[in-house]
Structures are given as C-alpha cells and as structure tokens.
PDB file of N, CA and C in Angstrom:
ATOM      1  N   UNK A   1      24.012 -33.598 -33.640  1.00  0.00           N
ATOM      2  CA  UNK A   1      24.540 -33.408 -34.969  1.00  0.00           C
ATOM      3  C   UNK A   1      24.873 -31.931 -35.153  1.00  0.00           C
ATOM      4  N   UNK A   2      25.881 -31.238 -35.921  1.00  0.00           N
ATOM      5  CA  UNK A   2      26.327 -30.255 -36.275  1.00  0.00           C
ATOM      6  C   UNK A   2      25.462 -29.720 -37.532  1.00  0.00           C
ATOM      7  N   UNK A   3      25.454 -28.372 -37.156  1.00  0.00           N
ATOM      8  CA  UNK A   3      25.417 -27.195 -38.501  1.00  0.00           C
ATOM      9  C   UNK A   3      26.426 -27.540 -39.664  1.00  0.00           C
ATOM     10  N   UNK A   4      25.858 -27.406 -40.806  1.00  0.00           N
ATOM     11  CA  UNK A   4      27.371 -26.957 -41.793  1.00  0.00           C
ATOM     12  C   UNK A   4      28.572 -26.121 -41.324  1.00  0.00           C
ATOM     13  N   UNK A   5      28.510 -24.528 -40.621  1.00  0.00           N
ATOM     14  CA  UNK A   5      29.092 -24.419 -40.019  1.00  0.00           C
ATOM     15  C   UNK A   5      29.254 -24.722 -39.090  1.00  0.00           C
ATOM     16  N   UNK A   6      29.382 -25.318 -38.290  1.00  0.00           N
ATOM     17  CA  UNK A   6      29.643 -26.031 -37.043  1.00  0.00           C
ATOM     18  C   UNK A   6      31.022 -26.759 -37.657  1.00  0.00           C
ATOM     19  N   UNK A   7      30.944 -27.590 -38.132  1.00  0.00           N
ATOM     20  CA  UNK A   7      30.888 -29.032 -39.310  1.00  0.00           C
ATOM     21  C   UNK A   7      32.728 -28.311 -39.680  1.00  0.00           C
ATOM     22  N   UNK A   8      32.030 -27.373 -40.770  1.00  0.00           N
ATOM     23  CA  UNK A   8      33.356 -26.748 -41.023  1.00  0.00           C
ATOM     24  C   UNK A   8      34.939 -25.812 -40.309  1.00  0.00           C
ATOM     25  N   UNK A   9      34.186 -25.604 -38.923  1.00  0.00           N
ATOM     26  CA  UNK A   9      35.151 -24.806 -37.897  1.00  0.00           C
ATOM     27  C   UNK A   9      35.942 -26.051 -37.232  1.00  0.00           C
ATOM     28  N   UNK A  10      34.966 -26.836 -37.146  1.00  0.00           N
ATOM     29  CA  UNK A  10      35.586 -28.639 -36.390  1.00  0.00           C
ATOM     30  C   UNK A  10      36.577 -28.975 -37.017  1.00  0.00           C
ATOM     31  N   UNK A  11      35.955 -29.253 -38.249  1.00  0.00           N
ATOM     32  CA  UNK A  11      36.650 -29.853 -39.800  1.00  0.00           C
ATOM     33  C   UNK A  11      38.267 -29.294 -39.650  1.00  0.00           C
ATOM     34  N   UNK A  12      38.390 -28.004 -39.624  1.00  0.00           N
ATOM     35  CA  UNK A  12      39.240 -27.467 -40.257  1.00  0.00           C
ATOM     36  C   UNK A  12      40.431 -27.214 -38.694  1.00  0.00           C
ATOM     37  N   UNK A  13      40.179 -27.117 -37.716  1.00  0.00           N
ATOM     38  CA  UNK A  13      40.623 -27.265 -36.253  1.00  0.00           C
ATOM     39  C   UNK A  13      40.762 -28.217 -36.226  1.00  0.00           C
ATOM     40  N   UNK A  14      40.260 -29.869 -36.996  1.00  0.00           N
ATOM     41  CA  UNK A  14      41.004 -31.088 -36.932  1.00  0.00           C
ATOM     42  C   UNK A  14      42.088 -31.033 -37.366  1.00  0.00           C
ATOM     43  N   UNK A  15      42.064 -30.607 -38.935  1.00  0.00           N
ATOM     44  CA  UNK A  15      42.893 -30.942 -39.689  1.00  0.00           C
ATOM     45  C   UNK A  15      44.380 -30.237 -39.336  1.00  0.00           C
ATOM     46  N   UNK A  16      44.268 -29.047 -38.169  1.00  0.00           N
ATOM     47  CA  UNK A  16      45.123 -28.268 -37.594  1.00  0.00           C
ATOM     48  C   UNK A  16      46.122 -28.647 -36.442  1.00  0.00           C
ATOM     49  N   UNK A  17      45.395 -29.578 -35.718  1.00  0.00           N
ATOM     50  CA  UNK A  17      45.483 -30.591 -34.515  1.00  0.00           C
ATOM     51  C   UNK A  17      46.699 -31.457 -34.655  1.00  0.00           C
ATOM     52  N   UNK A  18      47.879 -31.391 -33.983  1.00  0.00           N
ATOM     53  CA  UNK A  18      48.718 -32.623 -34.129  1.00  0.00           C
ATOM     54  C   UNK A  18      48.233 -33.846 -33.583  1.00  0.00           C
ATOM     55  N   UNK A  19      48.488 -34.955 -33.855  1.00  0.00           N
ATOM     56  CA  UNK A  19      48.314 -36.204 -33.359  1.00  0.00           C
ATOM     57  C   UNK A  19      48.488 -36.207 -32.072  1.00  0.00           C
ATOM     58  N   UNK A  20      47.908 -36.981 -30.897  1.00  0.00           N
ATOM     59  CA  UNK A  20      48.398 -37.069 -29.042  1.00  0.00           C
ATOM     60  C   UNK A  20      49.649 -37.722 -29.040  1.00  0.00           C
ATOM     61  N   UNK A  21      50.227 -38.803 -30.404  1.00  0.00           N
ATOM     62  CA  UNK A  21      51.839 -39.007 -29.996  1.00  0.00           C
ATOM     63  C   UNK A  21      52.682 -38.135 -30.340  1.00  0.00           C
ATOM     64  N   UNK A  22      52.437 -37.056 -30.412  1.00  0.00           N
ATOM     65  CA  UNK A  22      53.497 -36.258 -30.931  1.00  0.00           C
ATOM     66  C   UNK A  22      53.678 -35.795 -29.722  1.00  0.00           C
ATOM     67  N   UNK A  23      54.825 -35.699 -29.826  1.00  0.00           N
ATOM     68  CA  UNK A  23      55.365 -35.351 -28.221  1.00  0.00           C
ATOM     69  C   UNK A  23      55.628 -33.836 -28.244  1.00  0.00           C
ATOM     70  N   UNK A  24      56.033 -33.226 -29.576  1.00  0.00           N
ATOM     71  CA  UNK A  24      56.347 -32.485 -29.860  1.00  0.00           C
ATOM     72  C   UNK A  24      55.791 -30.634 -30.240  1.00  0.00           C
ATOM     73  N   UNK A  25      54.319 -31.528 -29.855  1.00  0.00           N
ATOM     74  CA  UNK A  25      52.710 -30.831 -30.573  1.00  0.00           C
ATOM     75  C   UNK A  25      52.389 -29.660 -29.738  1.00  0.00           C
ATOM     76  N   UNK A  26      52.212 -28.550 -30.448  1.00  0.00           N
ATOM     77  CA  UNK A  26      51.760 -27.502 -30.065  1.00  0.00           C
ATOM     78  C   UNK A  26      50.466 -27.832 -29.234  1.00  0.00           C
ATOM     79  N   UNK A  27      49.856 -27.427 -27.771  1.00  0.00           N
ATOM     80  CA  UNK A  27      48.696 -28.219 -27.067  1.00  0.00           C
ATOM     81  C   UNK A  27      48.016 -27.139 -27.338  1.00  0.00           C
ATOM     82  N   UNK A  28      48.140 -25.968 -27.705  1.00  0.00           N
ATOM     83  CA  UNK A  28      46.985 -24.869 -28.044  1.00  0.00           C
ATOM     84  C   UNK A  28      46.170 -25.173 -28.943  1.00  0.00           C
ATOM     85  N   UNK A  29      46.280 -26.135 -29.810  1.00  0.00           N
ATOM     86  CA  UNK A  29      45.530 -26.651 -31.171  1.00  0.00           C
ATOM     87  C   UNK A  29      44.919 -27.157 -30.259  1.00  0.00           C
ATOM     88  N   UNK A  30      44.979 -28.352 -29.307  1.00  0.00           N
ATOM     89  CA  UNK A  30      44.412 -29.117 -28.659  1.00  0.00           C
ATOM     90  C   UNK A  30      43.500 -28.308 -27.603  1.00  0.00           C
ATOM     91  N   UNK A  31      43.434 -27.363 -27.288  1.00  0.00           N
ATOM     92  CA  UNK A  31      42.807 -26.575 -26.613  1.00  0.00           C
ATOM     93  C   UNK A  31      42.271 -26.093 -27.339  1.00  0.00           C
ATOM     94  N   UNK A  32      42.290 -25.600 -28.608  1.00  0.00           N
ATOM     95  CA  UNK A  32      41.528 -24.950 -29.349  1.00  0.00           C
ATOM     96  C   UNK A  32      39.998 -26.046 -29.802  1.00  0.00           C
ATOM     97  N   UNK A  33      40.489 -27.468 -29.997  1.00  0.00           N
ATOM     98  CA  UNK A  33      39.846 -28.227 -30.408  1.00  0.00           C
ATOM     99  C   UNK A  33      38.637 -28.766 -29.638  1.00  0.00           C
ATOM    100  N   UNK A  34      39.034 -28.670 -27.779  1.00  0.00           N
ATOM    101  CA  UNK A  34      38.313 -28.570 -26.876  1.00  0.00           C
ATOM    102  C   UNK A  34      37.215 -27.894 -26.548  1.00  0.00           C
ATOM    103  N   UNK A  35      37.945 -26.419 -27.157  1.00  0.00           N
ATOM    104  CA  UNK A  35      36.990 -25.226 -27.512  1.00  0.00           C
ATOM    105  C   UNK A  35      35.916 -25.431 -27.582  1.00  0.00           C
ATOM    106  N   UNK A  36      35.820 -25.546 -29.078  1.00  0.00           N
ATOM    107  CA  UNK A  36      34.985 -25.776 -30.096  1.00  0.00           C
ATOM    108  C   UNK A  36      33.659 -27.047 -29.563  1.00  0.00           C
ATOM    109  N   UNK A  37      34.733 -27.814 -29.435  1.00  0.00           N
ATOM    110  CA  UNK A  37      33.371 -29.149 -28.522  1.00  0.00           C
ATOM    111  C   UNK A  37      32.906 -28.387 -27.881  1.00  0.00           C
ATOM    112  N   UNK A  38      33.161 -27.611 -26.770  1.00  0.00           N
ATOM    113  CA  UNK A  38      32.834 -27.186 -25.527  1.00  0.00           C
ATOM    114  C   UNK A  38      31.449 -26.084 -26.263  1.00  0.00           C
ATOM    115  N   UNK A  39      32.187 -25.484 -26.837  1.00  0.00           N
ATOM    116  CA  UNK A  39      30.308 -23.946 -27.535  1.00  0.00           C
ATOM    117  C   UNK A  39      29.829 -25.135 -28.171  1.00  0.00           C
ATOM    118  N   UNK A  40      30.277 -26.479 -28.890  1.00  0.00           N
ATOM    119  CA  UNK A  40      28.997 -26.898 -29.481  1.00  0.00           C
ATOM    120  C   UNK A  40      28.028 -28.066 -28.310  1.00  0.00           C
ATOM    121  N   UNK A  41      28.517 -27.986 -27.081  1.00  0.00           N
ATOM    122  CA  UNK A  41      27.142 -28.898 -26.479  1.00  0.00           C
ATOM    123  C   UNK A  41      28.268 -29.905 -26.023  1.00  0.00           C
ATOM    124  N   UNK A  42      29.505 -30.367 -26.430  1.00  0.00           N
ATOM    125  CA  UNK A  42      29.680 -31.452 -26.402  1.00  0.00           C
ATOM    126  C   UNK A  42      31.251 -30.946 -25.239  1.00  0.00           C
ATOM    127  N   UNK A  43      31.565 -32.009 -23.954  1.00  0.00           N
ATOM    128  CA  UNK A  43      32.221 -31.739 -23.020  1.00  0.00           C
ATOM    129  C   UNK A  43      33.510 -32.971 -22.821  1.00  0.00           C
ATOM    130  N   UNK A  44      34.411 -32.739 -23.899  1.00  0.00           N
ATOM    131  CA  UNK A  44      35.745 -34.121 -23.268  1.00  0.00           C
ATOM    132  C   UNK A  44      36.329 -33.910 -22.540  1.00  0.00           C
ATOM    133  N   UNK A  45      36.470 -34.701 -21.700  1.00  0.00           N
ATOM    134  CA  UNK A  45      37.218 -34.715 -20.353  1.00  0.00           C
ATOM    135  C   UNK A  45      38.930 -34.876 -20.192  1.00  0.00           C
ATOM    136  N   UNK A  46      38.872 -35.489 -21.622  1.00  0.00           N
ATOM    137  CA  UNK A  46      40.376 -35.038 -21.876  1.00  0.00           C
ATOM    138  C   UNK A  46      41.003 -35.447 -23.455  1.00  0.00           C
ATOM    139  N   UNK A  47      42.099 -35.114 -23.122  1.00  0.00           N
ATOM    140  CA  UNK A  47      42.336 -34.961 -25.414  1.00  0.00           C
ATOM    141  C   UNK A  47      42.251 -36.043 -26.119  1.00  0.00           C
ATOM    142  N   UNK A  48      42.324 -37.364 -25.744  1.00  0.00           N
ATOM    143  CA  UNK A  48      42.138 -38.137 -26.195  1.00  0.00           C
ATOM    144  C   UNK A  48      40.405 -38.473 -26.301  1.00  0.00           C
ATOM    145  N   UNK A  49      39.794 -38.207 -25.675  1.00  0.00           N
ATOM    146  CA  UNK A  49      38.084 -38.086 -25.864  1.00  0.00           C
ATOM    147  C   UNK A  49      37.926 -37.159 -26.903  1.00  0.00           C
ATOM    148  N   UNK A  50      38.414 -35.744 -26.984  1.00  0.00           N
ATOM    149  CA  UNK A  50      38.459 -34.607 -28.098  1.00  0.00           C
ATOM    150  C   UNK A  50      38.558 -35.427 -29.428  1.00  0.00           C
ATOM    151  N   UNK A  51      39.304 -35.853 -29.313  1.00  0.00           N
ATOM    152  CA  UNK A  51      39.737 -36.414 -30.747  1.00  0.00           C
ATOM    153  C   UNK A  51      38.600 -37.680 -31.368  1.00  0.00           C
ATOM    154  N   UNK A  52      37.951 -38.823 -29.935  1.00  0.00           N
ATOM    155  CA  UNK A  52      36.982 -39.442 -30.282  1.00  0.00           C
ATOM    156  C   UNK A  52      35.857 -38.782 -30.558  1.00  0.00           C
ATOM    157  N   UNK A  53      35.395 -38.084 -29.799  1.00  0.00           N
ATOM    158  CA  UNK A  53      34.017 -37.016 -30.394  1.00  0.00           C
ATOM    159  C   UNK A  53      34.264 -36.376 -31.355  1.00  0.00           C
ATOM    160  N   UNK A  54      35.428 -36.009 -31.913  1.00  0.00           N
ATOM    161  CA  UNK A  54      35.545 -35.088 -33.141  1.00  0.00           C
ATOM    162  C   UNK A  54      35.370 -36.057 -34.428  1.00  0.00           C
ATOM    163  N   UNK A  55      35.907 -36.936 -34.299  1.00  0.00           N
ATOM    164  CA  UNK A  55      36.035 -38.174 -35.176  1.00  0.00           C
ATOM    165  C   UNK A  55      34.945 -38.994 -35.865  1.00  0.00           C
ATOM    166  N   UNK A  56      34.036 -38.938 -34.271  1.00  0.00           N
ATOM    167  CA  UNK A  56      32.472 -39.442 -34.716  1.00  0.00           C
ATOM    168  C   UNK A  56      31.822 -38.836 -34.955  1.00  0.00           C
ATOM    169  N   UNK A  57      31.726 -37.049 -34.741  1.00  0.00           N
ATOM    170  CA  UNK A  57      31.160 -35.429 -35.428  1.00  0.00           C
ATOM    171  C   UNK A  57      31.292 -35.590 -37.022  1.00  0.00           C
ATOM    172  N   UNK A  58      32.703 -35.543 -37.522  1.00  0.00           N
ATOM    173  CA  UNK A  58      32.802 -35.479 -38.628  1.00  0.00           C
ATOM    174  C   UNK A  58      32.892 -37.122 -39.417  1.00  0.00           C
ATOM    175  N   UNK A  59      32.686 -37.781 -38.886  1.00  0.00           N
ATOM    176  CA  UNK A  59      32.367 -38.890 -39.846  1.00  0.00           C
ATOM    177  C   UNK A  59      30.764 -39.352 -39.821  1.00  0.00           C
ATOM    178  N   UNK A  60      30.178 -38.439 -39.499  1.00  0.00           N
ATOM    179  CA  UNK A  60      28.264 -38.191 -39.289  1.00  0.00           C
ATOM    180  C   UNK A  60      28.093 -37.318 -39.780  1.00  0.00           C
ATOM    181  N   UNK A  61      28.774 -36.360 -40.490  1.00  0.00           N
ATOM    182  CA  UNK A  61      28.293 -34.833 -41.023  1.00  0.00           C
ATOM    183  C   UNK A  61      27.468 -34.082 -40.868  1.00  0.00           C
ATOM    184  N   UNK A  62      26.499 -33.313 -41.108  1.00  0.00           N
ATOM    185  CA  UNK A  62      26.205 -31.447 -40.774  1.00  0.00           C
ATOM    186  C   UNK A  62      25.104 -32.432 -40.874  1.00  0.00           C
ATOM    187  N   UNK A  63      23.933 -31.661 -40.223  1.00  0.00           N
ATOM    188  CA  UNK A  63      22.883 -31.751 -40.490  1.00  0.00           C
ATOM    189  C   UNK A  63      21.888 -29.927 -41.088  1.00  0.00           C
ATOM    190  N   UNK A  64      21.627 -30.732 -42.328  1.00  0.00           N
ATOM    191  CA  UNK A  64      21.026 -29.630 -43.113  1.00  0.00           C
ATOM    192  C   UNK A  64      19.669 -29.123 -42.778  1.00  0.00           C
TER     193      UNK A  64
END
C-alpha cells in the first residue's frame, strides 16, 4: 500500500499518461509512470502491467 504521498505523485502521473491505444502518445509519460512503480517497490514488466498496478494502487488508496 502507498503513502499519501506516494498516492499523490502516482495519482497525478496517471492522470498525465496517454492511454496504450494511442498510437500517437508521448512514451516518456509512460516511462515516467514506470518510474514511479519502480522507487515504490513495485516492478512492471511492461506498460500495459504499469497501468494494471497503477489502477489497483489507486483504487486501494494511501495508507495513513
């Protein structure tokens, strides 16, 4: 489970993230998003996993 901040750097690097059908999508968001898993403990093997672990992070929220 995540920090509040934790919670909120995720949060807000989601909401930054284009969708994987966008063909069109900047992949540095997506690397950025990898990031972030990666300092918090958590390791996707590829962007479509990023997006499942991020998904089930923030729909479990911070732990206080």
């Amino acid at each position: 489970m995540l920090s509040r901040s934790q919670y909120e750097q995720l949060d807000c690097q989601y909401a930054h993230t284009p969708p994987l059908d966008d063909g069109f999508s900047a992949s540095g968001e997506h690397y950025q998003l990898v990031h972030l898993l990666n300092k918090f403990g958590y390791h996707p093997h590829s962007r479509e996993e990023s997006f499942e672990i991020t998904e089930k992070l923030l729909t479990e929220g911070w732990q206080q």
